[in-house]
N, C-alpha and C. Protein backbone atom coordinates (compact mmCIF):
# COMPACT_ATOMS: atom_id res chain seq x y z
N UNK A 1 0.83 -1.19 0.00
CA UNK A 1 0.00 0.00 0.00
C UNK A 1 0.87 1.25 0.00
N UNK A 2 1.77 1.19 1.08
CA UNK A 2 3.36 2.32 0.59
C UNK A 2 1.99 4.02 1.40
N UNK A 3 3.07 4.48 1.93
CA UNK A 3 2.49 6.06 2.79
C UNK A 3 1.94 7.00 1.80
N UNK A 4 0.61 7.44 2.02
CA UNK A 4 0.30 8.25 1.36
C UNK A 4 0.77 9.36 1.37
N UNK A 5 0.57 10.17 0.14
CA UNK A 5 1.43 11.47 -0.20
C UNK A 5 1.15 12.74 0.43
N UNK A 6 -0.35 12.75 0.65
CA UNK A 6 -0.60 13.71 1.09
C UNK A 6 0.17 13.56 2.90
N UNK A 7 0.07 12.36 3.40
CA UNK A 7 0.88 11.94 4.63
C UNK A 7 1.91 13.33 4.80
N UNK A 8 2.92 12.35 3.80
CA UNK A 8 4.02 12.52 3.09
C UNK A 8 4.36 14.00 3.31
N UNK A 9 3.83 14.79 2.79
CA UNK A 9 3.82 16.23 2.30
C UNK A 9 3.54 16.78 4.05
N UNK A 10 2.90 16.48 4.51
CA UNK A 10 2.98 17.06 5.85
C UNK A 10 3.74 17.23 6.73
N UNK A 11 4.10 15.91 6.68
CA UNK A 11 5.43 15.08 7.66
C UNK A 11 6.24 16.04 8.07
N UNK A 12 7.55 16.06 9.11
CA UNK A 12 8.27 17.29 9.52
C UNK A 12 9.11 16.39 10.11
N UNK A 13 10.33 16.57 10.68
CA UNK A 13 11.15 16.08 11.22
C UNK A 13 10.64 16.11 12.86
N UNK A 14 10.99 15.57 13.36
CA UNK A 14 10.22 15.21 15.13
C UNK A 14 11.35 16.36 15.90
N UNK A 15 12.56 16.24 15.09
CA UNK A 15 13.98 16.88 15.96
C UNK A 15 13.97 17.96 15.35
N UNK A 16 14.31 18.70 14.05
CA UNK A 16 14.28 20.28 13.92
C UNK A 16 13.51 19.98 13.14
N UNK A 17 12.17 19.98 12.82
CA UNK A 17 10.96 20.23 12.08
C UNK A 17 11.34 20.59 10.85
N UNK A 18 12.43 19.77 10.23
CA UNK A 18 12.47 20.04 8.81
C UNK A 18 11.76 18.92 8.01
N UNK A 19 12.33 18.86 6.18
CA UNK A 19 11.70 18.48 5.43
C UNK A 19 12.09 16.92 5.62
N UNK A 20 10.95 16.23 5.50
CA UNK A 20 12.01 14.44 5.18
C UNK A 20 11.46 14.15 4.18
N UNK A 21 11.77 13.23 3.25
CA UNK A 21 11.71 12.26 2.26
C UNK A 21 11.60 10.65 2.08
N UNK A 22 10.68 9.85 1.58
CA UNK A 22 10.64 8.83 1.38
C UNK A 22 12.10 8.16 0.77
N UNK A 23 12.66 7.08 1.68
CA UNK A 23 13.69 6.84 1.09
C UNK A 23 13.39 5.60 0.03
N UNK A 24 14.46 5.28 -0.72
CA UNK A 24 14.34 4.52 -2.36
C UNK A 24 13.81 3.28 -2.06
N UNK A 25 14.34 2.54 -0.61
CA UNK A 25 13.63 1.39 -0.80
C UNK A 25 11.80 1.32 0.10
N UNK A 26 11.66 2.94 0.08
CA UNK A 26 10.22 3.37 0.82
C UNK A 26 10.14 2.42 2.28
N UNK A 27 10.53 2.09 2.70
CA UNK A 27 10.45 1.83 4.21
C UNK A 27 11.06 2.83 5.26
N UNK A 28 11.13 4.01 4.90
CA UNK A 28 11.91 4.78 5.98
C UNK A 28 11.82 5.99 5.74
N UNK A 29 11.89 7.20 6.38
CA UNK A 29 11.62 8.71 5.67
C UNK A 29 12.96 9.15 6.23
N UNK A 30 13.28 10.13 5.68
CA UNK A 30 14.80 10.21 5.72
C UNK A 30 15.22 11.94 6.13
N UNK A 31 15.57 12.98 7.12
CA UNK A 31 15.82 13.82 7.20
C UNK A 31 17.39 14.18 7.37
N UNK A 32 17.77 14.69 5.82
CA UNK A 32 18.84 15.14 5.46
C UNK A 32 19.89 15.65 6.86
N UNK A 33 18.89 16.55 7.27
CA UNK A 33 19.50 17.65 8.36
C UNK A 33 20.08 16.83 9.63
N UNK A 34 19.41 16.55 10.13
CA UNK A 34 19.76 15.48 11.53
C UNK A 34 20.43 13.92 10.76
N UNK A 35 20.37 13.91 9.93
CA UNK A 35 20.75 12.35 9.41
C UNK A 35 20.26 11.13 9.91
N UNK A 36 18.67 11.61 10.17
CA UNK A 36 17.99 10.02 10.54
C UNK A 36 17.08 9.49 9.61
N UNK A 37 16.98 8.31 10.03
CA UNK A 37 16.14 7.66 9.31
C UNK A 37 14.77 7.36 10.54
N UNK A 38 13.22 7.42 9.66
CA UNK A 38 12.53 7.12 10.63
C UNK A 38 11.90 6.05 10.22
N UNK A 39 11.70 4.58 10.50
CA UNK A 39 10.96 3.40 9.45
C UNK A 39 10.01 3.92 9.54
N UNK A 40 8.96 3.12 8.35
CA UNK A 40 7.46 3.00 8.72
C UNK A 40 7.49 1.38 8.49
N UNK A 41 6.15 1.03 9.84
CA UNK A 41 6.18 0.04 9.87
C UNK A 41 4.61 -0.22 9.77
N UNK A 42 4.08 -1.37 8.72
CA UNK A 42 2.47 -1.75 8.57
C UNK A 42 1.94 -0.49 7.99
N UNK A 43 2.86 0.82 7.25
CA UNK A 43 2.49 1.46 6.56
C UNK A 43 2.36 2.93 7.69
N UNK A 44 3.13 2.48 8.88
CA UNK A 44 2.85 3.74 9.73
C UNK A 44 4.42 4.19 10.46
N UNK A 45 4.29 5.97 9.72
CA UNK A 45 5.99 5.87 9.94
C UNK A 45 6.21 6.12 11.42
N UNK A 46 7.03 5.75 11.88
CA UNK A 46 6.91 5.93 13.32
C UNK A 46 8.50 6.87 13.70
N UNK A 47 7.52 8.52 13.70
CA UNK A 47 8.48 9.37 14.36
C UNK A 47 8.94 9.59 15.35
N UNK A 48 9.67 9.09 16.36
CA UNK A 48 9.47 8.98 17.95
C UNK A 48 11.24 9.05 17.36
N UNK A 49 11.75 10.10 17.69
CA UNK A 49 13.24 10.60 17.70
C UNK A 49 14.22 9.15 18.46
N UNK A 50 13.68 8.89 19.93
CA UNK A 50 14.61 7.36 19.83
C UNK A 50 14.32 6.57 19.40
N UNK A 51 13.48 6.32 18.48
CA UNK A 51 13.13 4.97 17.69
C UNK A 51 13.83 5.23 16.39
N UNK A 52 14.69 6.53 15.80
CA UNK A 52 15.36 6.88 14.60
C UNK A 52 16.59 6.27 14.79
N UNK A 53 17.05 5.63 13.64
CA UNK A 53 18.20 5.31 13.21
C UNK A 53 19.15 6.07 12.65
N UNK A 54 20.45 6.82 12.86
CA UNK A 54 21.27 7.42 12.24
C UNK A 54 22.04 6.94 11.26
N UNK A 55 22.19 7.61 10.05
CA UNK A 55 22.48 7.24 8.58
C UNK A 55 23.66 7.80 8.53
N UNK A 56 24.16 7.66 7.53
CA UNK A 56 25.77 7.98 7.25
C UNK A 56 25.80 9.41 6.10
């Protein structure tokens, strides 16, 4: 089913309320700025800052 866009378009970073992005393999939204990743899981992204994974 994959996150809807309008979701999508709302979304904000949980840590400096910036922009995130669906990442390529769409399981994760991705904020450039802080360098996390946030999954979604069962189609629900789950922003909770310690549940983010840091990306390289």
């Amino acid at each position: 089913m994959g996150i809807n866009q309008e979701l999508l378009e709302i979304l904000a970073c949980p840590k400096c309320k910036g922009d995130i992005y669906l990442n390529d393999a769409e399981d994760g939204l991705i904020c450039e700025n802080c360098k996390l990743l946030y999954e979604i899981r069962d189609d629900i992204p789950i922003m909770l800052i310690d549940e983010a994974k840091p990306i390289d």
